[in-house]
Protein backbone atom coordinates (compact mmCIF):
# COMPACT_ATOMS: atom_id res chain seq x y z
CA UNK A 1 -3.91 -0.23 12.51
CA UNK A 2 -3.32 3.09 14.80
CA UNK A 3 -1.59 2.50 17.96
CA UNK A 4 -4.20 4.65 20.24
CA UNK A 5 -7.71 4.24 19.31
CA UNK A 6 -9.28 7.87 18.30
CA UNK A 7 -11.67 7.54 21.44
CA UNK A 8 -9.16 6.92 23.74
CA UNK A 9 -7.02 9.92 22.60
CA UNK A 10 -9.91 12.25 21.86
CA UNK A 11 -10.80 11.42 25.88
CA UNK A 12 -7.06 12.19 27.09
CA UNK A 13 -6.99 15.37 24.89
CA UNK A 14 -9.91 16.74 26.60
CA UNK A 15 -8.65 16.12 30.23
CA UNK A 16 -5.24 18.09 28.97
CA UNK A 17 -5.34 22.21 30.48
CA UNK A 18 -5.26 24.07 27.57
CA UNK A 19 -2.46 26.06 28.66
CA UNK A 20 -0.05 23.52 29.64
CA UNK A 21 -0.65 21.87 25.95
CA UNK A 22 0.15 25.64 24.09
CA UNK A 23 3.01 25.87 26.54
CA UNK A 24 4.25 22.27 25.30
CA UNK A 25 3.94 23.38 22.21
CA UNK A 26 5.48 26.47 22.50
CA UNK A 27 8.72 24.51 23.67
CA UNK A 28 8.03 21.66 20.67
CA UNK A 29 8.59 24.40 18.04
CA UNK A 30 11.77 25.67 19.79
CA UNK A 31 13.00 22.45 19.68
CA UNK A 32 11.78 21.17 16.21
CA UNK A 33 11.41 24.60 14.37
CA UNK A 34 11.78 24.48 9.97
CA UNK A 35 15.55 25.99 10.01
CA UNK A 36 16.89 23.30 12.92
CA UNK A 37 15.77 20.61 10.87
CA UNK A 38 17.48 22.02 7.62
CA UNK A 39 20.53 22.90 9.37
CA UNK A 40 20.93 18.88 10.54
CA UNK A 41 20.13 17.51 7.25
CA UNK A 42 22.98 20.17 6.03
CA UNK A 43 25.08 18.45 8.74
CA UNK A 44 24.26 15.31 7.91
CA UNK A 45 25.02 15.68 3.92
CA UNK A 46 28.25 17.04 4.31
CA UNK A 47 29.24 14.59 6.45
C-alpha cells in the first residue's frame, strides 16, 4: 500500500514551478551523485 495516493501526488507535482523542481534536482545529484555513494560504501567496508 503506497504512502501518497498517485492522485494526490500527480496534483502536488503539477502545482510545483518547473524551475524550482530542476533546481532541486540539480542540488539532489550534488548531494547523492554515483561516485559519493561508492566512496561511503568504500568507507564503510574498510571500516
Amino acid at each position: 500500500m503506497p504512502i501518497f495516493q498517485k492522485s494526490i501526488v500527480d496534483k502536488y507535482l503539477d502545482t510545483l514551478d518547473a524551475g524550482v523542481l530542476d533546481k532541486a534536482y540539480d542540488s539532489y545529484k550534488e548531494v547523492y551523485s554515483a561516485q559519493k555513494t561508492q566512496r561511503i560504501k568504500k568507507l564503510k567496508e574498510e571500516q
